[in-house]
C-alpha atoms as a PDB file:
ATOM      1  CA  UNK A   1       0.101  26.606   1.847  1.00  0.00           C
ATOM      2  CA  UNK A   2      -0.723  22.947   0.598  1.00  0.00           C
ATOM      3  CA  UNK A   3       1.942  20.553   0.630  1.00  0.00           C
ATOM      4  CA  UNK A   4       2.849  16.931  -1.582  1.00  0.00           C
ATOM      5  CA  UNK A   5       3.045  14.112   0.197  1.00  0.00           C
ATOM      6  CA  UNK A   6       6.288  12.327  -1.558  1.00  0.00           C
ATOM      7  CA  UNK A   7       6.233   9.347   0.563  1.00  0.00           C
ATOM      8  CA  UNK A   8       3.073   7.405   0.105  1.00  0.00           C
ATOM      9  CA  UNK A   9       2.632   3.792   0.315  1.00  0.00           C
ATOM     10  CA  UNK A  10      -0.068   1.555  -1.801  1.00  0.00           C
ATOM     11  CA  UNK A  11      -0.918  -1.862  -1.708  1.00  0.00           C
ATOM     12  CA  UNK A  12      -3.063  -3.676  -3.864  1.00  0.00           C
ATOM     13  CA  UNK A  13      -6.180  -5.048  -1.919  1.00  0.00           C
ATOM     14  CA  UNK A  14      -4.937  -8.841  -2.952  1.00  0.00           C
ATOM     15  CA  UNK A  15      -2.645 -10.208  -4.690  1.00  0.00           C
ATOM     16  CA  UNK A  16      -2.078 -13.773  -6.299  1.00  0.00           C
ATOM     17  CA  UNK A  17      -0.271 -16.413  -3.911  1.00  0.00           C
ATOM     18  CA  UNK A  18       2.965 -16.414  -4.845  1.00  0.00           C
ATOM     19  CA  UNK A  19       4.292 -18.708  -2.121  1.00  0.00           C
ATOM     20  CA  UNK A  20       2.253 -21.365  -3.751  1.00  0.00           C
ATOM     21  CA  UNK A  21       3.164 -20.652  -7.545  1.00  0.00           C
ATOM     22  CA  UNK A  22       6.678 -20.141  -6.479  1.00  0.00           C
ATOM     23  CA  UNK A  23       7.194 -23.369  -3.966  1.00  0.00           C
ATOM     24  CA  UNK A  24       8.799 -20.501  -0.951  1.00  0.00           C
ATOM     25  CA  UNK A  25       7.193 -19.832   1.807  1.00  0.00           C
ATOM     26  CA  UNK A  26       8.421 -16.351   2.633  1.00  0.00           C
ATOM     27  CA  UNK A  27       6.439 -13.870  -0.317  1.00  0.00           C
ATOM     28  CA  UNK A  28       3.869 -10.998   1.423  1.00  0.00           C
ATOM     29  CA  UNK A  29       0.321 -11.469   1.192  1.00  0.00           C
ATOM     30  CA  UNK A  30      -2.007  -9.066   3.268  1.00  0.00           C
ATOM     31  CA  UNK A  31      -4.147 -10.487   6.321  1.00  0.00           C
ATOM     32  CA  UNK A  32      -7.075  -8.687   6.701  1.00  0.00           C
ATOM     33  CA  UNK A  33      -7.808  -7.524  10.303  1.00  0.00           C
ATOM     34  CA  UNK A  34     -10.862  -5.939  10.208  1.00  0.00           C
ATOM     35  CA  UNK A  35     -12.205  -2.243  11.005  1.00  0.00           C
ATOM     36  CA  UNK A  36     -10.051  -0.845   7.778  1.00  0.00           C
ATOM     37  CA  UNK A  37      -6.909  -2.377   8.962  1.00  0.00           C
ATOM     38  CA  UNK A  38      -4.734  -5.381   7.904  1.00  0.00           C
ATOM     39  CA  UNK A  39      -1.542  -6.820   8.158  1.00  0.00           C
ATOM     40  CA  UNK A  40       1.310  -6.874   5.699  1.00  0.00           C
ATOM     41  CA  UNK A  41       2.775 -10.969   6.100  1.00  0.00           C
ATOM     42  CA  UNK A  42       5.931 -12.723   4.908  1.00  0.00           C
ATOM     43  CA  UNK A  43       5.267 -16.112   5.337  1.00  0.00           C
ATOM     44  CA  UNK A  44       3.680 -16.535   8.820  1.00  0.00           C
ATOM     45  CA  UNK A  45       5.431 -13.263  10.041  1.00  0.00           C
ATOM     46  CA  UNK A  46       4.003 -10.143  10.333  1.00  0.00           C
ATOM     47  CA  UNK A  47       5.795  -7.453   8.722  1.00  0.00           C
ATOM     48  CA  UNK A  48       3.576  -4.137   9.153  1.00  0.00           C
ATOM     49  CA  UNK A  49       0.317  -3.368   9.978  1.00  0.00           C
ATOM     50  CA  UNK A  50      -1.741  -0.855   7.750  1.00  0.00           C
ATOM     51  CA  UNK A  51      -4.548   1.238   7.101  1.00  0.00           C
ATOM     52  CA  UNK A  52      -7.518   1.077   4.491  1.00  0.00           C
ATOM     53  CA  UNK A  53      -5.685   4.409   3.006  1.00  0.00           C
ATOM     54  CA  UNK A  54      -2.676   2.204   1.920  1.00  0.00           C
ATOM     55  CA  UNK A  55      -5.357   0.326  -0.710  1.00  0.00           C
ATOM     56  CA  UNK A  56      -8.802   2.308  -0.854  1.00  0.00           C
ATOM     57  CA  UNK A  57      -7.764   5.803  -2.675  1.00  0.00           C
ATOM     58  CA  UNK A  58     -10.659   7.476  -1.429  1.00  0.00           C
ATOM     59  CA  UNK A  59      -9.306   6.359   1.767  1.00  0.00           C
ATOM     60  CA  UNK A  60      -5.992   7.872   0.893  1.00  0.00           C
ATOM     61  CA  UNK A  61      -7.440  11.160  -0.521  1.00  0.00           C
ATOM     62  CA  UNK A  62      -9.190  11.800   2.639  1.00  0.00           C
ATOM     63  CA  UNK A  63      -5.982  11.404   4.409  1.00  0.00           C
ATOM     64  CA  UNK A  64      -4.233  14.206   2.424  1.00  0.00           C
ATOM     65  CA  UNK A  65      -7.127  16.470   3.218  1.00  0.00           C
ATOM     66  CA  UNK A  66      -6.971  15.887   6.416  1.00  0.00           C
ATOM     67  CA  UNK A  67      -3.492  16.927   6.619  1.00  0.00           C
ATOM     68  CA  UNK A  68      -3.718  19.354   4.157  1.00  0.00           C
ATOM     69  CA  UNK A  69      -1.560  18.083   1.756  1.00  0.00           C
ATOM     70  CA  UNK A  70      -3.313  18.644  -1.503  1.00  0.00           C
ATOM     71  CA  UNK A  71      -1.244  16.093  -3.871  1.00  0.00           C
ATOM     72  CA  UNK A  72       0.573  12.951  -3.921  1.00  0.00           C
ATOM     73  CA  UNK A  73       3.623  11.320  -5.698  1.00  0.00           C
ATOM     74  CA  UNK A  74       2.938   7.681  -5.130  1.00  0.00           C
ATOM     75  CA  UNK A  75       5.867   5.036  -5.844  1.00  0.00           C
ATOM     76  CA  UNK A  76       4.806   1.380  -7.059  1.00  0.00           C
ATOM     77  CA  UNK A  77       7.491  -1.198  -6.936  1.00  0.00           C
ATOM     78  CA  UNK A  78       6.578  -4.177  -9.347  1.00  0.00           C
ATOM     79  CA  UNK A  79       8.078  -7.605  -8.580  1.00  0.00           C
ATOM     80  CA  UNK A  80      11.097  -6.801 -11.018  1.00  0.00           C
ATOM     81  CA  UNK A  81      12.094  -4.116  -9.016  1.00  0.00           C
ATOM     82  CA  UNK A  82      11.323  -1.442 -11.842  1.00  0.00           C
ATOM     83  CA  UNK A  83      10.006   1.495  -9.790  1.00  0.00           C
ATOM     84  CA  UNK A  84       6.760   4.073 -11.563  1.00  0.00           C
ATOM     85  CA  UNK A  85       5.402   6.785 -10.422  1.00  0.00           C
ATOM     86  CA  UNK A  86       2.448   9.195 -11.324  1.00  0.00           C
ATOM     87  CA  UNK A  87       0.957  12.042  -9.903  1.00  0.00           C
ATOM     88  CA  UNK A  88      -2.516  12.141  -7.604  1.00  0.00           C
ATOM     89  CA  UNK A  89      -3.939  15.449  -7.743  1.00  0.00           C
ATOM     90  CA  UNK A  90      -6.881  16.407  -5.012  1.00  0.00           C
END
């Protein structure tokens, strides 16, 4: 029996700096690490690290197959707070 994975997280590989166009310090940006990993800042802090499946979909689709979960119901938070979401199927 394949499963959906309702919980999936995705990050976009960059994204503008918006501590500099917004004058505060504390907005995420994404550090890379190296070896398909990175971490997720605010500010100087990390926050969480992460895998290359959080912003490489291939990545992500290899995941599910591995754990034999055959689709995906991502959720995208925009900076307004408006939340989307759309289906992956494998």
């Amino acid at each position: 029996m394949r499963t959906i994975d309702i919980h999936a997280h995705f990050f976009p590989e960059s994204w503008p700096d918006f501590a500099a166009r917004f004058g505060s310090p504390d907005w995420p940006w994404m550090k890379p690490l190296g070896d398909g990993e990175a971490m997720i800042m605010l500010g100087n802090r990390g926050f969480r690290r992460i895998n290359q499946a959080c912003w490489d979909p291939t990545a992500r689709l290899e995941d599910l197959e591995r754990q034999g979960a055959g689709n995906m119901q991502p959720r995208k938070w925009t900076l307004q707070g408006t939340l989307s979401g759309t289906v992956a199927r494998h």
